[in-house]
N, C-alpha and C. Protein backbone atom coordinates (compact mmCIF):
# COMPACT_ATOMS: atom_id res chain seq x y z
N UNK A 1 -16.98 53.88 61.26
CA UNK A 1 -17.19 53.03 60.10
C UNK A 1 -18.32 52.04 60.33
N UNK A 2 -18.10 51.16 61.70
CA UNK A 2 -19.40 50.84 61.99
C UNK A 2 -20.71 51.21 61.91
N UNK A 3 -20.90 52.46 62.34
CA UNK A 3 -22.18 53.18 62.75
C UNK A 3 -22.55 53.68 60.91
N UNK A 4 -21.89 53.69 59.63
CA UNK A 4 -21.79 54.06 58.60
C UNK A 4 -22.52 52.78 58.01
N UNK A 5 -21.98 51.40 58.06
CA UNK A 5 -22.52 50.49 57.30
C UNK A 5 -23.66 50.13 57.77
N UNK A 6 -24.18 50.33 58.88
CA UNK A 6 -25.47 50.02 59.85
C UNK A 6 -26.69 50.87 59.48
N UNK A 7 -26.01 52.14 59.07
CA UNK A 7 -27.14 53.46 58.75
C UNK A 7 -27.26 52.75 57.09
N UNK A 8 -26.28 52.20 56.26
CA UNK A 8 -26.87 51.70 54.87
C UNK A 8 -27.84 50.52 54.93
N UNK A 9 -27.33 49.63 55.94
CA UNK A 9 -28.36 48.37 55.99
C UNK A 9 -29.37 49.31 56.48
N UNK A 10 -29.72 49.55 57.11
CA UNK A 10 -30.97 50.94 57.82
C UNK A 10 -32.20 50.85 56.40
N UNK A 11 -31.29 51.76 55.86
CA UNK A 11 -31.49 52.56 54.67
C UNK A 11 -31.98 51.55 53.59
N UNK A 12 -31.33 50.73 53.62
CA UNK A 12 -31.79 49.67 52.61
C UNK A 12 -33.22 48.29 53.14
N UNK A 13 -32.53 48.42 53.90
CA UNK A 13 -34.13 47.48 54.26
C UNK A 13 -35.64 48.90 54.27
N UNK A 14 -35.28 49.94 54.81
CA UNK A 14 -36.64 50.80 54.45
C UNK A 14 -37.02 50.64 53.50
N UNK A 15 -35.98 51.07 52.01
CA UNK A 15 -36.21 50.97 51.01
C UNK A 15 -36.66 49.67 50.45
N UNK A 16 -36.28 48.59 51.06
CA UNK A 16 -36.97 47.35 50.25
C UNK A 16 -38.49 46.99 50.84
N UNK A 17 -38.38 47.53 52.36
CA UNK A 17 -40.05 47.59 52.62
C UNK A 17 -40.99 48.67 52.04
N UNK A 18 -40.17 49.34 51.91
CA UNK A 18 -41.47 50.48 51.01
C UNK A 18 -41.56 50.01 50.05
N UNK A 19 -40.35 49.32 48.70
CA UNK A 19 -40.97 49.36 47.19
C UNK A 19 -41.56 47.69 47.34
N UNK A 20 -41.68 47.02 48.49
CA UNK A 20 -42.84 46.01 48.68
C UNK A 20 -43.85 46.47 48.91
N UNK A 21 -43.86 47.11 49.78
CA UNK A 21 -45.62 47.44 50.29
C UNK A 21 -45.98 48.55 48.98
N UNK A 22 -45.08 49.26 48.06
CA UNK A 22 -46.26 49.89 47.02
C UNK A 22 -46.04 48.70 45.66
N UNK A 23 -45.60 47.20 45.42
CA UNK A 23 -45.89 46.68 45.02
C UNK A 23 -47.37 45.70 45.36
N UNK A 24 -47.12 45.65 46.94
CA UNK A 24 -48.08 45.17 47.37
C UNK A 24 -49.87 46.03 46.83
N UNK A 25 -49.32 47.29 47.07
CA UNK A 25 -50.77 48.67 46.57
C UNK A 25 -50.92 48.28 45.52
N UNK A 26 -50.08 47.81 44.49
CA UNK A 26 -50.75 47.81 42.89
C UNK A 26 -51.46 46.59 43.00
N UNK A 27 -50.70 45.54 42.89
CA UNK A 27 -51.60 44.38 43.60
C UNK A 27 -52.70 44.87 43.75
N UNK A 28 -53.42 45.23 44.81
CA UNK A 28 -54.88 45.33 45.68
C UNK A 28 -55.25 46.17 44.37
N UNK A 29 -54.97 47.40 43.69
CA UNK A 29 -55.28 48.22 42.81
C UNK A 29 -55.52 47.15 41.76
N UNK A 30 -54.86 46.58 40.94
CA UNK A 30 -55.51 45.56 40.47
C UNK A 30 -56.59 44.22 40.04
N UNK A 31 -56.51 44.14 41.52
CA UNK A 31 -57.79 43.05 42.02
C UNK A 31 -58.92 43.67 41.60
N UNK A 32 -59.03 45.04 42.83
CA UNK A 32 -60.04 46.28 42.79
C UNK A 32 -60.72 46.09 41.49
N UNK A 33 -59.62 46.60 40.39
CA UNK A 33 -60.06 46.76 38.52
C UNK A 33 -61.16 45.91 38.38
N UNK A 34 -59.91 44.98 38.69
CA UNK A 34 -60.93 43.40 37.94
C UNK A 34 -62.48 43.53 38.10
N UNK A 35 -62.38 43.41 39.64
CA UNK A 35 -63.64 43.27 40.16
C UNK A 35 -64.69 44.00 40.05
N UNK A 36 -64.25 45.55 39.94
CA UNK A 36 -65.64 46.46 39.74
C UNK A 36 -65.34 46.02 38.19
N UNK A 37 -64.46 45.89 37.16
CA UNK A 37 -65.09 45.95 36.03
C UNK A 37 -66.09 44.81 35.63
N UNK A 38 -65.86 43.57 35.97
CA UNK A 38 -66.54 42.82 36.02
C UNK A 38 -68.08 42.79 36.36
N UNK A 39 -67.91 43.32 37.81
CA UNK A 39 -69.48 43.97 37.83
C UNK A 39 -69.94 45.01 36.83
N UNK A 40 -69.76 45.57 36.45
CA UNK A 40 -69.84 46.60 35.41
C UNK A 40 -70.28 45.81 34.13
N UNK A 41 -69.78 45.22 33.48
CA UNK A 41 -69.54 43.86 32.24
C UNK A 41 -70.22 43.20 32.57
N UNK A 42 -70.83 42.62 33.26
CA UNK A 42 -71.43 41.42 33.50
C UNK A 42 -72.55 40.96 32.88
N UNK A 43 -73.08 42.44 32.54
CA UNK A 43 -74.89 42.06 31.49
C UNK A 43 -74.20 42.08 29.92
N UNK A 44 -72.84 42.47 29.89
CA UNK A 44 -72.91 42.67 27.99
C UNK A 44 -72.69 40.94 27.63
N UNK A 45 -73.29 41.41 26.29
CA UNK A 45 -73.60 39.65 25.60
C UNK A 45 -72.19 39.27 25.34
N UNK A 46 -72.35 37.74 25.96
CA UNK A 46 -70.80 37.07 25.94
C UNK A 46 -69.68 36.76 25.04
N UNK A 47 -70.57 37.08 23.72
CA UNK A 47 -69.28 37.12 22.68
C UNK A 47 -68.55 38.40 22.47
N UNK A 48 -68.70 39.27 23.31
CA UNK A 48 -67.75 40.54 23.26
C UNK A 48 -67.55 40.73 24.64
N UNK A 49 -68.18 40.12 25.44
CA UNK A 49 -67.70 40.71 27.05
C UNK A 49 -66.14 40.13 27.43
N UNK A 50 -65.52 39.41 26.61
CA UNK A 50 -63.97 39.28 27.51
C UNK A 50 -63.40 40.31 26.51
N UNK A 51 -63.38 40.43 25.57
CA UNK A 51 -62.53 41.87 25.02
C UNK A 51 -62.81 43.30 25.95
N UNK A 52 -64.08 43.50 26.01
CA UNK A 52 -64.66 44.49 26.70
C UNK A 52 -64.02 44.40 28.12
N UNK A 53 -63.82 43.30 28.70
CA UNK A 53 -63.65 43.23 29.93
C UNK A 53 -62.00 43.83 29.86
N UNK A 54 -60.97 43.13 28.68
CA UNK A 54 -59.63 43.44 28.73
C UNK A 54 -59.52 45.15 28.74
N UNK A 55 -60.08 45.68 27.81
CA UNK A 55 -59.84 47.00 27.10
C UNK A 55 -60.36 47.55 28.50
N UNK A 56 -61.37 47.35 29.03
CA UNK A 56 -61.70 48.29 30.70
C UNK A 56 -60.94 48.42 31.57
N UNK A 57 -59.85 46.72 32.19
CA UNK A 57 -59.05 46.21 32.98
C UNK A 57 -57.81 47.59 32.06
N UNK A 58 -57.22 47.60 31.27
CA UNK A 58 -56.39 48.52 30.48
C UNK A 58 -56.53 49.85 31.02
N UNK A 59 -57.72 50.26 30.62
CA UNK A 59 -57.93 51.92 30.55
C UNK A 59 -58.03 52.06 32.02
N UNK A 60 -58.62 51.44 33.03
CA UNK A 60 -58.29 51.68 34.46
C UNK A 60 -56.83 51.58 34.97
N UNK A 61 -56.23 50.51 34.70
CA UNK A 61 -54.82 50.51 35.44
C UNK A 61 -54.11 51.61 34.48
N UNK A 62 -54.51 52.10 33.74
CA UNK A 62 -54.15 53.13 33.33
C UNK A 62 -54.09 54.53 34.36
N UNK A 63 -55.55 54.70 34.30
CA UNK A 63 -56.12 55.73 35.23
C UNK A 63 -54.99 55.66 36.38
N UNK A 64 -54.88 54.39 37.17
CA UNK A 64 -54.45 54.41 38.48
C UNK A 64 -53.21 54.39 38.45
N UNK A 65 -52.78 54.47 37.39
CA UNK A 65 -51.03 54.63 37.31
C UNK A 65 -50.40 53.53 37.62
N UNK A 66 -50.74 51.90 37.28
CA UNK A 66 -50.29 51.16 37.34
C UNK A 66 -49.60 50.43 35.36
N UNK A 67 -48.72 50.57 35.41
CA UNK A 67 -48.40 50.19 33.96
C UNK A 67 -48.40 49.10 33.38
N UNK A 68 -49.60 48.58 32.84
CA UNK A 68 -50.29 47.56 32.09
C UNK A 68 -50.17 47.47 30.44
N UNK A 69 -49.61 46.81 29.70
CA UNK A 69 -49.46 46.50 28.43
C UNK A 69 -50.84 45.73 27.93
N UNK A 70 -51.26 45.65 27.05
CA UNK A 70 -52.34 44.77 26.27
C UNK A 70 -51.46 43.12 26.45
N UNK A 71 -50.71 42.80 26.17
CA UNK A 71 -49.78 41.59 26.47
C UNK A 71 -49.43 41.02 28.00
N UNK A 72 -49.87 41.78 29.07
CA UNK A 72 -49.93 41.82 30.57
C UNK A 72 -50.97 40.79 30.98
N UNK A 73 -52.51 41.53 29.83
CA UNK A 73 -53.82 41.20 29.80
C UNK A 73 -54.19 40.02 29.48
N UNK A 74 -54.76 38.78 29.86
CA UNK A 74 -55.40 38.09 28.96
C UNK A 74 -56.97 37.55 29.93
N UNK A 75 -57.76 37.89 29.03
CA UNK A 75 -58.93 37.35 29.36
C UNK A 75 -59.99 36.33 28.29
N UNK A 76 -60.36 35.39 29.11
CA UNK A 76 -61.17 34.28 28.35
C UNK A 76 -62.30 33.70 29.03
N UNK A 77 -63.24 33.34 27.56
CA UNK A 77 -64.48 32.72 28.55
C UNK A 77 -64.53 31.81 28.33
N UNK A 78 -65.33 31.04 28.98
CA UNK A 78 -65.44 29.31 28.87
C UNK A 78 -66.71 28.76 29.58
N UNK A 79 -67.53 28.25 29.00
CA UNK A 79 -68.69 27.67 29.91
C UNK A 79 -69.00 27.99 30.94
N UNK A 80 -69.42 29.63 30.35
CA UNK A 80 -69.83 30.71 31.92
C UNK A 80 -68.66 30.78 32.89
N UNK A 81 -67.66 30.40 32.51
CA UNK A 81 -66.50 31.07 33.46
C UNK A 81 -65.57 32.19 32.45
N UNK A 82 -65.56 33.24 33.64
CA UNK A 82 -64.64 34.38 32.78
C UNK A 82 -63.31 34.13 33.55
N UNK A 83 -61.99 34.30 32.85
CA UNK A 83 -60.68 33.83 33.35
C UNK A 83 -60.15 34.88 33.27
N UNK A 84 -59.46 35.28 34.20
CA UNK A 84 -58.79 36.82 33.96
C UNK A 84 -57.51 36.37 34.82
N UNK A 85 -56.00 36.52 33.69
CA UNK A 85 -55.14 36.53 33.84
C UNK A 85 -53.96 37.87 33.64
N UNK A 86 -53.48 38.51 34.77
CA UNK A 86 -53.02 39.47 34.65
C UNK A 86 -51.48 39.32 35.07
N UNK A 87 -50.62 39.96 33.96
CA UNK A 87 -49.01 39.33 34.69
C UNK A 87 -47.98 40.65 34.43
N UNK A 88 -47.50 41.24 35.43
CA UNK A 88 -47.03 42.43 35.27
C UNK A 88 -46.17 42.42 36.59
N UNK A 89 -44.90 43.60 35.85
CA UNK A 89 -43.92 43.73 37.02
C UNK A 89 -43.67 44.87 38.09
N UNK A 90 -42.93 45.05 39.17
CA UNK A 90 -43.10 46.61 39.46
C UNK A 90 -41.23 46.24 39.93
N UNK A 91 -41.33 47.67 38.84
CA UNK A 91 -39.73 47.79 39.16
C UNK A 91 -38.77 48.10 40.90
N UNK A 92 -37.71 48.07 41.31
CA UNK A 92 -37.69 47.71 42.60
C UNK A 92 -36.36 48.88 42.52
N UNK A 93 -35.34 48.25 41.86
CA UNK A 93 -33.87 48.95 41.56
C UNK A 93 -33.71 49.33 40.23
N UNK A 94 -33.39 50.72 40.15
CA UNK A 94 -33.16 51.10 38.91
C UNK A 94 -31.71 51.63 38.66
N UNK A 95 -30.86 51.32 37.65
CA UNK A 95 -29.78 51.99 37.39
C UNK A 95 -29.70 52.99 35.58
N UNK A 96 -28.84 53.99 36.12
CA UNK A 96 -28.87 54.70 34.90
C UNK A 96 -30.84 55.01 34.01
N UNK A 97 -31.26 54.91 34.78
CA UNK A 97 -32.85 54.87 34.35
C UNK A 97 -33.83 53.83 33.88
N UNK A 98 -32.91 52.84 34.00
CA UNK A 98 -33.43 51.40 33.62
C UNK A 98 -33.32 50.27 35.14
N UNK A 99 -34.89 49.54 34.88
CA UNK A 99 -34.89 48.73 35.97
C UNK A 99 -33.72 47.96 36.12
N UNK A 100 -33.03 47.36 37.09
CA UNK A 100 -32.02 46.23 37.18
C UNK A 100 -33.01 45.29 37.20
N UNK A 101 -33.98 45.54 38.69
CA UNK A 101 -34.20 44.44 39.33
C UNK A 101 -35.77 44.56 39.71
N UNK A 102 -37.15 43.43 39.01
CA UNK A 102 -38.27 44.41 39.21
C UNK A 102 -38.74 42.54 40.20
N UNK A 103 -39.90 43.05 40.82
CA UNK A 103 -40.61 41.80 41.18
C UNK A 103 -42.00 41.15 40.69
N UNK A 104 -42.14 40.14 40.00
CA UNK A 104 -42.64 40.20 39.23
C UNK A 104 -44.78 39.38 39.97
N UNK A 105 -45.78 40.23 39.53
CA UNK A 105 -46.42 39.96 40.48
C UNK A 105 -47.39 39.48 39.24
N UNK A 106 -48.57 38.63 40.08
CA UNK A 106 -49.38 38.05 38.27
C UNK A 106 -51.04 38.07 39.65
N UNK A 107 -52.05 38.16 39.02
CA UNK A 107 -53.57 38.43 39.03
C UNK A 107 -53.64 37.14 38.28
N UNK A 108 -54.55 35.81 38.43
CA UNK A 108 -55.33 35.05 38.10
C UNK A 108 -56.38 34.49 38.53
N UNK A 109 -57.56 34.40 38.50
CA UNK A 109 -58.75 34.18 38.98
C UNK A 109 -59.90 33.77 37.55
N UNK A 110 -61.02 32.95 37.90
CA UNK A 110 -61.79 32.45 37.69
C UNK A 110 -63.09 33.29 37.75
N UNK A 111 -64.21 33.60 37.37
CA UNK A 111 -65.44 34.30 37.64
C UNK A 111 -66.22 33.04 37.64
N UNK A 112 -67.00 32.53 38.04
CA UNK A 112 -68.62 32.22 37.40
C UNK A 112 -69.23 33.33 36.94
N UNK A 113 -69.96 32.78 35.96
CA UNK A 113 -70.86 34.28 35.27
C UNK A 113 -72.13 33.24 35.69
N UNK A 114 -72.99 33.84 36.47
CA UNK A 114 -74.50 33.82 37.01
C UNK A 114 -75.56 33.16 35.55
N UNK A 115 -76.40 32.51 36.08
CA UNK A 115 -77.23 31.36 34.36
C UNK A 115 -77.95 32.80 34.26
N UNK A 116 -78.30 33.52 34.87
CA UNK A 116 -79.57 34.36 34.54
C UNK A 116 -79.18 35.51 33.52
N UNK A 117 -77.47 35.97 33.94
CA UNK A 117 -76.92 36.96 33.56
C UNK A 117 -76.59 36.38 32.29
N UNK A 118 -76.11 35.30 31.85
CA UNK A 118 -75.19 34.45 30.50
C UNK A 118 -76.37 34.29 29.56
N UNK A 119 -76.16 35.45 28.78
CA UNK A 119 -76.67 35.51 27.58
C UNK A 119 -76.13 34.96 26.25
């Protein structure tokens, strides 16, 4: 009985280090987005580049199989700073097919946008 409840704690801490470290992967997968899209965005004229920037940040974490809502997303500009706020969960425990229990991870950062580039 001993050697039974020892193999579940076992079992369960693997499992909580693995669905950390591939929460941790979306994370970095995320950042990644931001950042090449940003470089990417960076020359379009500034009254459409934070939409442009959201709808790119979207269709990539798409691509990468990270599940991003438009409501996850928010991006804004402000006196040559682009603000990119990203807030999303990754499920951990699921019962009957529904999360119980997810951890909830958030992307926020600041850009300067360059005088030469800020059109």
């Amino acid at each position: 009985m001993k050697v039974t409840f020892w193999l579940l704690v076992a079992i369960g801490a693997v499992y909580v280090l693995y669905t950390g470290g591939v929460a941790a992967y979306s994370y970095f997968q995320v950042k990644a987005i931001v950042e090449e899209t940003l470089v990417e965005r960076a020359k379009v004229d500034r009254y459409e580049r934070a939409n442009r920037v959201q709808q790119d940040i979207l269709r990539k974490a798409s691509q990468s199989g990270v599940p991003l809502h438009e409501r996850d997303v928010s991006v804004a500009e402000e006196n040559r700073t682009l603000r990119v706020q990203i807030r999303w969960s990754y499920p951990m425990f699921f019962y009957k097919g529904e999360a119980v229990l997810s951890m909830p991870l958030s992307y926020d950062k600041s850009f300067e946008m360059a005088a030469a580039r800020y059109q």
